[in-house]
Protein backbone atom coordinates (compact mmCIF):
# COMPACT_ATOMS: atom_id res chain seq x y z
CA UNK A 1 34.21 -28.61 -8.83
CA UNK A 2 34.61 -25.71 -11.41
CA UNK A 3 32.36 -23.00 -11.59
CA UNK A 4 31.62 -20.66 -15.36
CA UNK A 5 29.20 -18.25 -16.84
CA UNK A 6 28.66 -20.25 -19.78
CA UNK A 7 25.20 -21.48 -19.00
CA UNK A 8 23.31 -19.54 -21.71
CA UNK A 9 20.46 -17.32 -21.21
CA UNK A 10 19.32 -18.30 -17.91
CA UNK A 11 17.64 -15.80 -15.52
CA UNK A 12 16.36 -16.16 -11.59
CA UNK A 13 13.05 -14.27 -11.74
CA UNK A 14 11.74 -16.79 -14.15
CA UNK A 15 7.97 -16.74 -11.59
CA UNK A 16 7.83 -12.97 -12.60
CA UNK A 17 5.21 -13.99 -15.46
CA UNK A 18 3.03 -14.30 -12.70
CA UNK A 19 3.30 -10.49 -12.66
CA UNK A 20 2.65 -9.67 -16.31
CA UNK A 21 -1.05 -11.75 -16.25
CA UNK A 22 -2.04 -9.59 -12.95
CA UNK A 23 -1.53 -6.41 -14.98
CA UNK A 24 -2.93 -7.43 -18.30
CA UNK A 25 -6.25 -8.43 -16.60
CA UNK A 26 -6.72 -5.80 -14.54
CA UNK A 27 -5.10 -2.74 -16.58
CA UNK A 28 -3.55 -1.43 -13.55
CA UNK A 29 -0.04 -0.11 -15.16
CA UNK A 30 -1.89 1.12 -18.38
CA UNK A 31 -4.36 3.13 -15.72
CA UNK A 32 -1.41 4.25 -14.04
CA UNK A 33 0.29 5.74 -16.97
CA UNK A 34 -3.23 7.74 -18.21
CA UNK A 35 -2.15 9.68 -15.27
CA UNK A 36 0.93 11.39 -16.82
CA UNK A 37 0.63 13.71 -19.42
CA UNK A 38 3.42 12.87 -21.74
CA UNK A 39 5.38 15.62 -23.56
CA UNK A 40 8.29 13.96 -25.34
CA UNK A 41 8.50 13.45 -29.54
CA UNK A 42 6.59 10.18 -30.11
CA UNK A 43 8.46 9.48 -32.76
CA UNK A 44 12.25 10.11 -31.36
CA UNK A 45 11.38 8.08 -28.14
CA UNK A 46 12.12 4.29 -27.48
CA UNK A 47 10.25 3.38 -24.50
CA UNK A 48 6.36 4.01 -24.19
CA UNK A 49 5.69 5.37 -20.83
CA UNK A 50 3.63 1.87 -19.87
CA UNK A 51 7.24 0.39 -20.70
CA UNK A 52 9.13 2.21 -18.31
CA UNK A 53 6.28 1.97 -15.42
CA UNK A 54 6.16 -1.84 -15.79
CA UNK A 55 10.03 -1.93 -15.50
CA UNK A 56 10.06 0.61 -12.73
CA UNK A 57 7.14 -1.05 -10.57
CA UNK A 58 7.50 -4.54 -11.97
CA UNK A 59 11.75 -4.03 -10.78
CA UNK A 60 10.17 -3.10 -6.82
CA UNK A 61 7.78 -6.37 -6.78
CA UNK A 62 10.73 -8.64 -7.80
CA UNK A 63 13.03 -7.08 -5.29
CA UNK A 64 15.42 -4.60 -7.25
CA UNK A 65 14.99 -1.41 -4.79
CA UNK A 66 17.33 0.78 -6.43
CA UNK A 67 17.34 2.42 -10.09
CA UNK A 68 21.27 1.33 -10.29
CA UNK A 69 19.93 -2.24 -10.09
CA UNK A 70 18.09 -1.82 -13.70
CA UNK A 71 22.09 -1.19 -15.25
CA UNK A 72 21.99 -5.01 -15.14
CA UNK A 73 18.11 -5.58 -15.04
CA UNK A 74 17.30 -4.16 -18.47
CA UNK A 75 19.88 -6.68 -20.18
CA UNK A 76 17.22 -9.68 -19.32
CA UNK A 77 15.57 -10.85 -21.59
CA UNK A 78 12.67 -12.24 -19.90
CA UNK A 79 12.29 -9.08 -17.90
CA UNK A 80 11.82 -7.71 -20.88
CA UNK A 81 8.78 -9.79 -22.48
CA UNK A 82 7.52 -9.29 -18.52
CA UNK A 83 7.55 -5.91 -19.57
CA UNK A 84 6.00 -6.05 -22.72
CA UNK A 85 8.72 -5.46 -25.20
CA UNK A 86 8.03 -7.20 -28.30
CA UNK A 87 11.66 -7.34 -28.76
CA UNK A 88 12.90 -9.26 -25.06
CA UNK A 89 16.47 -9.31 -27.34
CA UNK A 90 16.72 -5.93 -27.84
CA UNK A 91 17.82 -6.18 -31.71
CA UNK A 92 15.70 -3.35 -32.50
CA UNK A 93 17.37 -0.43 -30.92
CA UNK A 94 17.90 2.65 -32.70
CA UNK A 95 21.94 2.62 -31.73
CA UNK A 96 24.01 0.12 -32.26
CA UNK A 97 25.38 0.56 -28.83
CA UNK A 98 22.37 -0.21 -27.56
CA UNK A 99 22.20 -3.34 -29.24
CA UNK A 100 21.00 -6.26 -27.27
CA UNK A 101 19.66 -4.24 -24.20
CA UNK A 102 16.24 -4.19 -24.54
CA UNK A 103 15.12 -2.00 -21.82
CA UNK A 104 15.97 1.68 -20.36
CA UNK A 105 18.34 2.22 -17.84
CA UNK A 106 18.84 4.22 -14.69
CA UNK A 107 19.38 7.62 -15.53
CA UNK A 108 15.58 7.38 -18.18
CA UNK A 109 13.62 5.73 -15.45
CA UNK A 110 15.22 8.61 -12.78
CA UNK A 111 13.79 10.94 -15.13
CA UNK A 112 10.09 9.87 -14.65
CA UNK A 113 10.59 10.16 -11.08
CA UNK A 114 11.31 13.94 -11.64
CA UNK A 115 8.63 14.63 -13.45
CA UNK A 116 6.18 17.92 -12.94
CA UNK A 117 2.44 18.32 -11.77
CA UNK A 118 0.18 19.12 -14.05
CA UNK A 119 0.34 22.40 -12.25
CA UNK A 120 4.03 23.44 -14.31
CA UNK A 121 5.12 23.47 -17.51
CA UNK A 122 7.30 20.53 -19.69
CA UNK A 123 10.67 21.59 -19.71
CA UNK A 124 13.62 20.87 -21.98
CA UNK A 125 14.69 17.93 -19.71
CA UNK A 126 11.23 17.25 -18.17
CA UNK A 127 8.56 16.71 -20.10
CA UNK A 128 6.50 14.00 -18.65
CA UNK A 129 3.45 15.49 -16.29
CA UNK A 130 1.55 13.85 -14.00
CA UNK A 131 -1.59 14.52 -12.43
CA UNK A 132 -1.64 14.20 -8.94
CA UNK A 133 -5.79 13.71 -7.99
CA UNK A 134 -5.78 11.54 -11.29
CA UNK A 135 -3.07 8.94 -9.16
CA UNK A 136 -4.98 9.01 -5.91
CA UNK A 137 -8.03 8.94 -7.22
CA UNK A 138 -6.67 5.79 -9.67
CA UNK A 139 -6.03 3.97 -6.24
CA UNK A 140 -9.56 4.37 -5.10
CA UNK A 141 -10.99 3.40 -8.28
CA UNK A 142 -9.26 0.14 -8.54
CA UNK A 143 -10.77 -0.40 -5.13
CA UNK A 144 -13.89 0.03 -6.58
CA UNK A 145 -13.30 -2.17 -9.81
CA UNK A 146 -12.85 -5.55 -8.16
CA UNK A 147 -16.19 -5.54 -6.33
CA UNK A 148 -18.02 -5.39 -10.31
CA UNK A 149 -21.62 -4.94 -10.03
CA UNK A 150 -22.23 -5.87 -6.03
CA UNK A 151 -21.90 -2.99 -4.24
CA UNK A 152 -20.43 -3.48 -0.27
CA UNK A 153 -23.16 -2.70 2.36
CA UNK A 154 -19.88 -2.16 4.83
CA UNK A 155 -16.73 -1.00 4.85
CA UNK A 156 -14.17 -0.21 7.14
CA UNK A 157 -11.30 1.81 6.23
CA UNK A 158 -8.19 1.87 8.68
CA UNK A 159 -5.93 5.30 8.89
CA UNK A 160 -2.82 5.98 10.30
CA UNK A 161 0.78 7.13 9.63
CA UNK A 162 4.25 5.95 10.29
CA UNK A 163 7.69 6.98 10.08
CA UNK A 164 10.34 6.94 6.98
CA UNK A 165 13.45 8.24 8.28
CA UNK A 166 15.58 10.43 6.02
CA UNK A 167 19.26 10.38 5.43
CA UNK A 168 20.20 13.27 3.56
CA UNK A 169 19.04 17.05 2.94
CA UNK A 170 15.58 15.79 1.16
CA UNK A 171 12.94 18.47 0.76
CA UNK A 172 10.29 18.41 3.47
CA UNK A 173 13.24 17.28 6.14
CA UNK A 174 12.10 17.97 9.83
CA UNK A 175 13.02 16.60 13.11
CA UNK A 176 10.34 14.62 14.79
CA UNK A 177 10.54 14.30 18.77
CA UNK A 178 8.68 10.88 19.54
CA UNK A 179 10.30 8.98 16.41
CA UNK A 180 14.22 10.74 17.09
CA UNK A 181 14.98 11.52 14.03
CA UNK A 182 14.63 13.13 10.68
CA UNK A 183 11.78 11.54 8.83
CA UNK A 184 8.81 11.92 6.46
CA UNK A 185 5.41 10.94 7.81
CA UNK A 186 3.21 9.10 5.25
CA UNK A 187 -0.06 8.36 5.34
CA UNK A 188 -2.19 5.54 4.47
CA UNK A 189 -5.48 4.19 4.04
CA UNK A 190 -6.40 0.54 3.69
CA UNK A 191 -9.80 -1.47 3.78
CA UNK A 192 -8.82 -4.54 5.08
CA UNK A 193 -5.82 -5.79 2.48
CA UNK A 194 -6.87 -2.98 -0.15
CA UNK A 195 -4.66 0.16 -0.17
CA UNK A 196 -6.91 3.27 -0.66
CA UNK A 197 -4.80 6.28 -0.30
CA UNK A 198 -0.49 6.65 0.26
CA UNK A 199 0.54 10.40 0.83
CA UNK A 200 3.38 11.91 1.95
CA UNK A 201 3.23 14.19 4.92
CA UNK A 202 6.12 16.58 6.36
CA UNK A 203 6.98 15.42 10.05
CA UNK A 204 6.61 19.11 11.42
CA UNK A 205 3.15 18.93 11.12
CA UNK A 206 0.30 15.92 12.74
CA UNK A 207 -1.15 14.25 10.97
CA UNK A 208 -4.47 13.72 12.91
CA UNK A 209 -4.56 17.57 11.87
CA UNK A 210 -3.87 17.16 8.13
CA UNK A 211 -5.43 13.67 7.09
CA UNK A 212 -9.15 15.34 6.70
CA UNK A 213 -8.37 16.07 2.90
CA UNK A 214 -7.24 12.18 2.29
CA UNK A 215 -10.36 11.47 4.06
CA UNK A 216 -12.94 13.27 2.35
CA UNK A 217 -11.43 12.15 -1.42
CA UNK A 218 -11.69 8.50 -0.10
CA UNK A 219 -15.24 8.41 1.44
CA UNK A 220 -16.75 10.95 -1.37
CA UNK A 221 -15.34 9.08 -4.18
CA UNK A 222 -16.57 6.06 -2.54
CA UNK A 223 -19.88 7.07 -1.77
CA UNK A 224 -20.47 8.58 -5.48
CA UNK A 225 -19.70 5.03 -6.54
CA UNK A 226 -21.79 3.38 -3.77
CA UNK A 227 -24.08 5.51 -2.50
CA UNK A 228 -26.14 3.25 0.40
CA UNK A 229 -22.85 1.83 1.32
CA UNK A 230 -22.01 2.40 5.51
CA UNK A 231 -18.03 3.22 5.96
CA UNK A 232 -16.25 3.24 8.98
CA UNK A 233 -13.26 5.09 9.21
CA UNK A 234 -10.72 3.52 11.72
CA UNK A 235 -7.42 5.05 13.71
CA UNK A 236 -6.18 5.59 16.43
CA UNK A 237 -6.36 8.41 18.93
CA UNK A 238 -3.63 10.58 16.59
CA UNK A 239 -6.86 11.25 14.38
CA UNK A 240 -9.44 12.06 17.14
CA UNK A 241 -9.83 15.81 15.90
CA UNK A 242 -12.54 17.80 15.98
CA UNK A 243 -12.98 18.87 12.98
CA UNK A 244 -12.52 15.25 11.21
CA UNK A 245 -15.57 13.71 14.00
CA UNK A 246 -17.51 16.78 13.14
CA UNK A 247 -17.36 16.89 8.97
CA UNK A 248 -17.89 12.44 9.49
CA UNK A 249 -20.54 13.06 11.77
CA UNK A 250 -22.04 15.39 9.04
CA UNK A 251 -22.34 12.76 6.06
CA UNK A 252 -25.03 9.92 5.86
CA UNK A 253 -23.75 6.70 6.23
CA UNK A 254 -20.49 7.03 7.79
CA UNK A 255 -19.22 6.61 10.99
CA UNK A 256 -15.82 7.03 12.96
CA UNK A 257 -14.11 4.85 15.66
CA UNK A 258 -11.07 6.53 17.30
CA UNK A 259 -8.64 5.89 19.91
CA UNK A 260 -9.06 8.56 22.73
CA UNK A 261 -5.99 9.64 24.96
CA UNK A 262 -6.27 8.94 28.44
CA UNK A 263 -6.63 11.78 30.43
CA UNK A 264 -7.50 12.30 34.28
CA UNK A 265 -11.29 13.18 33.85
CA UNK A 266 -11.98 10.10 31.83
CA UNK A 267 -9.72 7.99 34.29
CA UNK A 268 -12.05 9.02 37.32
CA UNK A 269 -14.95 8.19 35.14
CA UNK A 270 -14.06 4.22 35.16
CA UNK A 271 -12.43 4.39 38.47
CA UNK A 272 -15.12 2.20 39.94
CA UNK A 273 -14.61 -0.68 37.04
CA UNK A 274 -10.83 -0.38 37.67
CA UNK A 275 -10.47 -1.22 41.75
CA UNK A 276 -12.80 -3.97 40.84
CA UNK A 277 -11.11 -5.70 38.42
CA UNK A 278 -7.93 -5.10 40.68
CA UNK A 279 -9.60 -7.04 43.31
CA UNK A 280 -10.38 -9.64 40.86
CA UNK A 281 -7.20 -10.34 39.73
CA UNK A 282 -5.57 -10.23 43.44
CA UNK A 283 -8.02 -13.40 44.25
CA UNK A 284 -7.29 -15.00 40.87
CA UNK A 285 -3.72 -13.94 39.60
CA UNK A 286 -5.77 -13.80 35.86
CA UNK A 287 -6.19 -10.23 33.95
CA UNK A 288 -9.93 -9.30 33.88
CA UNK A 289 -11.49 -6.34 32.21
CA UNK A 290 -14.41 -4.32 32.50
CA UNK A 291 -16.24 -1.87 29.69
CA UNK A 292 -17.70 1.21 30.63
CA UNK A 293 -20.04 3.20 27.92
CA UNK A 294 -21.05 6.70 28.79
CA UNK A 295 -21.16 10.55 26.89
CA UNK A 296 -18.01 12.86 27.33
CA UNK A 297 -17.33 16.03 26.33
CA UNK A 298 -13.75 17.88 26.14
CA UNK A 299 -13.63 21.12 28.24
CA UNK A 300 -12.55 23.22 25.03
CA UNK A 301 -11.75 21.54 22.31
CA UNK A 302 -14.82 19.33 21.63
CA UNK A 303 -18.05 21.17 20.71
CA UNK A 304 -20.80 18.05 21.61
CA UNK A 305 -21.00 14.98 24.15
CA UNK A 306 -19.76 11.55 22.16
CA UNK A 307 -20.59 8.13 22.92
CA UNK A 308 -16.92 6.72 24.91
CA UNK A 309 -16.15 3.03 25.96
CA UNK A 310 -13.84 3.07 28.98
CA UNK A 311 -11.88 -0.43 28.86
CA UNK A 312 -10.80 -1.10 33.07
CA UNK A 313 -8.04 -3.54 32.40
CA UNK A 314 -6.13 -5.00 35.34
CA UNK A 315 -3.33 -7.39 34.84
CA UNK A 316 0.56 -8.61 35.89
CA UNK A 317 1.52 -5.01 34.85
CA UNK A 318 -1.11 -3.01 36.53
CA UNK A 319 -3.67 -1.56 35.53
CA UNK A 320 -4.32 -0.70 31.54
CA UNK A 321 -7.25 1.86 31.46
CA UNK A 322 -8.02 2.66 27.23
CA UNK A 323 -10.26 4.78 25.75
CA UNK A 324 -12.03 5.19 22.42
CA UNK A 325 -15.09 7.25 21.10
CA UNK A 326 -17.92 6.49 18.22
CA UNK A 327 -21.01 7.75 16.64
CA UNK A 328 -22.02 4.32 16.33
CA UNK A 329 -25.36 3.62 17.75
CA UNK A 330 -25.43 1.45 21.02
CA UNK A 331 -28.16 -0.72 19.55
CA UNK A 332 -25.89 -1.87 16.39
CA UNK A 333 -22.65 -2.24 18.69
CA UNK A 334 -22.25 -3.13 22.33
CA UNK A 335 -19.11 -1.50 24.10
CA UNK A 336 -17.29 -4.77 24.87
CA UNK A 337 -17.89 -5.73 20.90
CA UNK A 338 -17.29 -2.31 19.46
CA UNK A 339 -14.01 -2.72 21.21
CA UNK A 340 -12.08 -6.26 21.09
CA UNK A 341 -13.96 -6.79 17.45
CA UNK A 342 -14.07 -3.82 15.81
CA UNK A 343 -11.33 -1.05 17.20
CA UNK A 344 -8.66 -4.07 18.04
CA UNK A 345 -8.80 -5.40 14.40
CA UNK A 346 -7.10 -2.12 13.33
CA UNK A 347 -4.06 -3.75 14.26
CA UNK A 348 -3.38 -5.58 11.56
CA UNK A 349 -2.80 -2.21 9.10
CA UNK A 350 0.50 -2.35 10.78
CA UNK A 351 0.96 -5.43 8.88
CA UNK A 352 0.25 -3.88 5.42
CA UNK A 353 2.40 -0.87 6.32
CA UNK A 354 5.37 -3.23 7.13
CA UNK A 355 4.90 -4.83 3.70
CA UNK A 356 5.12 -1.25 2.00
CA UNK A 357 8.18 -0.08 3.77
CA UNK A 358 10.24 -3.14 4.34
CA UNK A 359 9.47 -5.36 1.29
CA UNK A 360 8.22 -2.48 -1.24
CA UNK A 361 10.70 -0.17 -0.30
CA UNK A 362 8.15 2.57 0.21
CA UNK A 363 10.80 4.14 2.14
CA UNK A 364 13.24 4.74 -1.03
CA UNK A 365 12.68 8.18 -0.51
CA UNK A 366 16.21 9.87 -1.19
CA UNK A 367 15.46 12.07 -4.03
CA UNK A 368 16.09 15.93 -3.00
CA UNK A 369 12.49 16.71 -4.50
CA UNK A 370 9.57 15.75 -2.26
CA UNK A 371 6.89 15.71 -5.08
CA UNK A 372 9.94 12.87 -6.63
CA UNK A 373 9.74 11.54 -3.44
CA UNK A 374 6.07 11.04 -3.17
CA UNK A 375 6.35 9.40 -6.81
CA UNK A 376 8.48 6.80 -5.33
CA UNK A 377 5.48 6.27 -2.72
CA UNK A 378 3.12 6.05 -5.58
CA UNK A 379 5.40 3.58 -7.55
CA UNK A 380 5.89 1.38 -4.22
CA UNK A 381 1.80 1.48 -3.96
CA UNK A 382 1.32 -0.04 -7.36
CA UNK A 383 3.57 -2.63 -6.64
CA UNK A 384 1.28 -3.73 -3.07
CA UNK A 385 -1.57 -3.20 -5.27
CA UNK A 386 -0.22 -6.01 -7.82
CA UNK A 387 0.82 -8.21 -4.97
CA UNK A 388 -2.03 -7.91 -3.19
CA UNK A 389 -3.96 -8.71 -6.38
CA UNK A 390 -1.94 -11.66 -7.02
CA UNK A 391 -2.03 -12.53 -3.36
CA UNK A 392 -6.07 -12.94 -3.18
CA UNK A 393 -6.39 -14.54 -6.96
CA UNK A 394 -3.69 -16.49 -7.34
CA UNK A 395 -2.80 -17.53 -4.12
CA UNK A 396 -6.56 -18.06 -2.84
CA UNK A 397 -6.72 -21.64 -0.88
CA UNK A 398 -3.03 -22.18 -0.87
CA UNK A 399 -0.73 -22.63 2.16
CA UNK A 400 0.47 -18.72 1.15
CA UNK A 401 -2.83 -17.29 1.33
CA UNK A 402 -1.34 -14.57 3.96
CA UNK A 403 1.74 -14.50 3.27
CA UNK A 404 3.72 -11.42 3.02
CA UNK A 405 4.88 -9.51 -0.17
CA UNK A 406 8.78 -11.15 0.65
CA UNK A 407 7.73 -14.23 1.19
CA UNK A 408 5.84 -14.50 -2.39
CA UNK A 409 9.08 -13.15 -3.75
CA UNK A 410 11.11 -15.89 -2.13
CA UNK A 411 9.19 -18.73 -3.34
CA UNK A 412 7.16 -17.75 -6.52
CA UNK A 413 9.22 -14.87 -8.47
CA UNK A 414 12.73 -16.79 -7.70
CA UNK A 415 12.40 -19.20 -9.92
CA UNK A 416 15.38 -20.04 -12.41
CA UNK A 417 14.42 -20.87 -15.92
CA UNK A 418 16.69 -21.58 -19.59
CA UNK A 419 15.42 -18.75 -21.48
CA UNK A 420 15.23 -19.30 -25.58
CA UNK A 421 14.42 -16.65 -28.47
CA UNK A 422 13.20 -17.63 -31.96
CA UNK A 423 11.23 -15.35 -34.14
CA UNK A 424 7.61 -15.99 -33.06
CA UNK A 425 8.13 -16.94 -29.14
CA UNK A 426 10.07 -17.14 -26.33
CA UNK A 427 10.55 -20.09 -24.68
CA UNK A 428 10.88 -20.59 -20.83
CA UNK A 429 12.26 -23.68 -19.06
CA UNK A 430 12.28 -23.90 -15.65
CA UNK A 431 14.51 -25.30 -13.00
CA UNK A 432 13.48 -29.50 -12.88
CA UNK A 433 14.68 -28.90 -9.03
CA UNK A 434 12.46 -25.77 -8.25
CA UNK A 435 10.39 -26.96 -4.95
CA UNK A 436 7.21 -25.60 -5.18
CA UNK A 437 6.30 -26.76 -8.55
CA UNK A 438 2.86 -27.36 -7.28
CA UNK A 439 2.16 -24.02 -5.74
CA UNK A 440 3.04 -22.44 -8.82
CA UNK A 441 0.49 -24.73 -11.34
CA UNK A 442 -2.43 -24.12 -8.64
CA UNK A 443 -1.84 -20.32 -8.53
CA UNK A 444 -1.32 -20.52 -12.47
CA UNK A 445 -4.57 -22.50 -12.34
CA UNK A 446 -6.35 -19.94 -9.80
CA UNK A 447 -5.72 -17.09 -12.31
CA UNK A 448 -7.33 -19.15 -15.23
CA UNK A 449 -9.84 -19.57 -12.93
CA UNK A 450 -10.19 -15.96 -12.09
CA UNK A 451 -9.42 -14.04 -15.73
CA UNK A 452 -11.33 -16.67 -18.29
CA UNK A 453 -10.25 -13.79 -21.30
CA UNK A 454 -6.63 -14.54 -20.38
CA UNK A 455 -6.84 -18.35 -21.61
């Protein structure tokens, strides 16, 4: 058996096309990029800002976590028509160094990620700007965009935060007690599979006390779009605050649902509903529960009486009182439906958070700036936002209909193809042995199906 690199022009992300038709039908890196305000000498530059945001964000979709990874990355040709480059060979660089590398490399695509809010001023070495309420507000919109004409008559949008441990001297660094360790806390908001809103929060602070700002650019934004539309925001007990009940409780149409910590006034009020689903379960050996909906008030920190379900919960491990509290009307929502249907299907967020730190690398965040940290964040977002896209077009009524970001890498992007160049098109073989031949013409297929002005 003997083994050489003399197989031509072959590459192994060959399914990355896939990519490419998601973006040009729904505009999302060109909408990114009208974000950034960009400063350099049009005509000494090489690579369009679009350019360098595809490679960036198209690089984190197809696995390549790292801006070292692109040293290699940028010499492949079909990465490169992926990209856009009219050029995949690279034969029209300015140097002749250059020559045959048709994209940018790490140390141009690190200097995007230190680029300044609109707030400073372009410097000698930074002159790209970006507009901060521009990229959240770009998140939103494309929220917006795929519903067309039909306005939602519900929504629910999930909130909550998670860890991303730090390993060096980052801006923002501060211990956090419950997660042991030095970490950023970001936040998120989702509707269902739809990512709203990624932020990055300093651990020293909670974020039940500093999500109300994320929350009001969401719902407002949403609401000036949709104005009879009913939201529901979603979390758990980390966001039941005061003053985020009070400013929901103050807009038409919208509604919360929070987990409430337990606490011993709220235990004694389903104390009752807990000894008799003990003695249930001692005559039966099976876990039983019992729902409990009354008004509660805080001794301080609450200013009204809110409606609260008290779940008595007895099982092999004891007893498993929970809490939550709503301003949704009894009439609309029973307590034992409000709870296993609506508050327990917040679980799955925890799904879509996973995907953006383990398989997006949302948690890349080792630059020593935070704002270039929260860029990263952004970047990671635009890559679920493309996968997600891809997952519910292309992948609609196929056996990977829920899969997971890695899993859609594994067994669409991987693909390895003969790659030839002639002067009007590039040509793409692909592997005769590549398994899922038939997943990849149906999604191909769904896509038609879905953009007709792509055809």
């Amino acid at each position: 058996m003997v083994g050489k690199f003399e197989g031509g022009t072959i590459t192994s992300d060959a399914g990355g096309l896939l990519l490419r038709e998601i973006d040009l039908a729904n505009e999302y890196i060109t909408d990114f990029a009208s974000c950034f305000e960009d400063n350099r000498n049009q005509e000494k530059i090489e690579f369009e800002l679009e350019t360098l945001f595809r490679q960036r964000i198209f690089g984190i979709c197809l696995g390549y976590e790292d801006l070292n990874d692109h040293d290699e990355l940028r010499k492949d040709p079909l990465f490169a028509t992926i990209c856009g480059k009219e050029d995949p060979a690279g034969n029209d660089r300015e140097h002749d160094r250059d020559k045959g590398i048709p994209l940018a490399g790490k140390s141009t695509l690190n200097r995007i990620e230190y680029s300044r809010t609109d707030e400073g001023t372009p410097t000698r070495y930074k002159k790209i700007l970006y507009n901060e309420e521009a990229i959240d507000n770009f998140f939103i919109d494309k929220f917006i965009q795929q519903y067309g004409k039909k306005a939602p008559k519900w929504i629910t949008l999930d909130i909550d935060a998670t860890d991303d441990p730090l390993h060096g001297q980052q801006e923002g660094r501060f211990f956090h007690g419950y997660y042991d360790c030095y970490c950023y806390l970001p936040l998120y908001i989702f509707c269902g599979d739809d990512l709203l809103c990624a932020k990055l929060k300093t651990s020293n602070l909670d974020p039940g006390n500093e999500a109300l700002p994320q929350i009001k650019e969401v719902v407002l934004r949403l609401k000036e779009k949709w104005p009879l539309v009913q939201i529901v925001i979603r979390g758990d007990s980390g966001f039941c605050r005061e003053h985020i009940m009070s400013w929901i409780e103050e807009q038409e149409g919208v509604f919360y649902l929070f987990g409430l910590a337990r606490n011993n006034r709220l235990y004694n009020r389903i104390k009752k509903e807990l000894t008799k689903v003990k003695d249930v379960y001692e005559k039966t050996y099976k876990t039983n529960r019992i729902y409990k909906d009354f008004k509660y008030k805080t001794l301080q920190s609450w200013n009204k009486r809110r409606r609260v379900i008290g779940k008595a919960e007895y099982g092999s491990k004891g007893e498993n009182p929970r809490f939550i509290v709503t301003n949704l009307k009894k009439e609309h929502f029973e307590a034992q439906e409000l709870y296993e249907k609506e508050y327990c299907a917040r679980g799955d967020m925890e799904n879509r958070i996973k995907e953006q730190q383990l398989f997006l690398f949302a948690d890349r965040t080792s630059c020593a700036m935070m704002a270039a940290n929260q860029l990263r964040l952004y970047f990671a977002a635009v890559a679920y936002v493309i996968m997600n896209e891809l997952r519910k077009q292309g992948l609609k009524e196929t056996e990977l209909s829920n899969s997971q970001c890695s899993t859609i890498r594994l067994k669409l992007f991987k693909i390895g193809a003969i790659v030839t160049m002639s002067v009007r098109r590039v040509l793409i073989n692909y592997a005769s042995s590549y398994p899922y031949q038939e997943l990849f013409c149906r999604v191909k297929e769904n896509l038609r199906k879905a953009y007709p002005l792509l055809n």
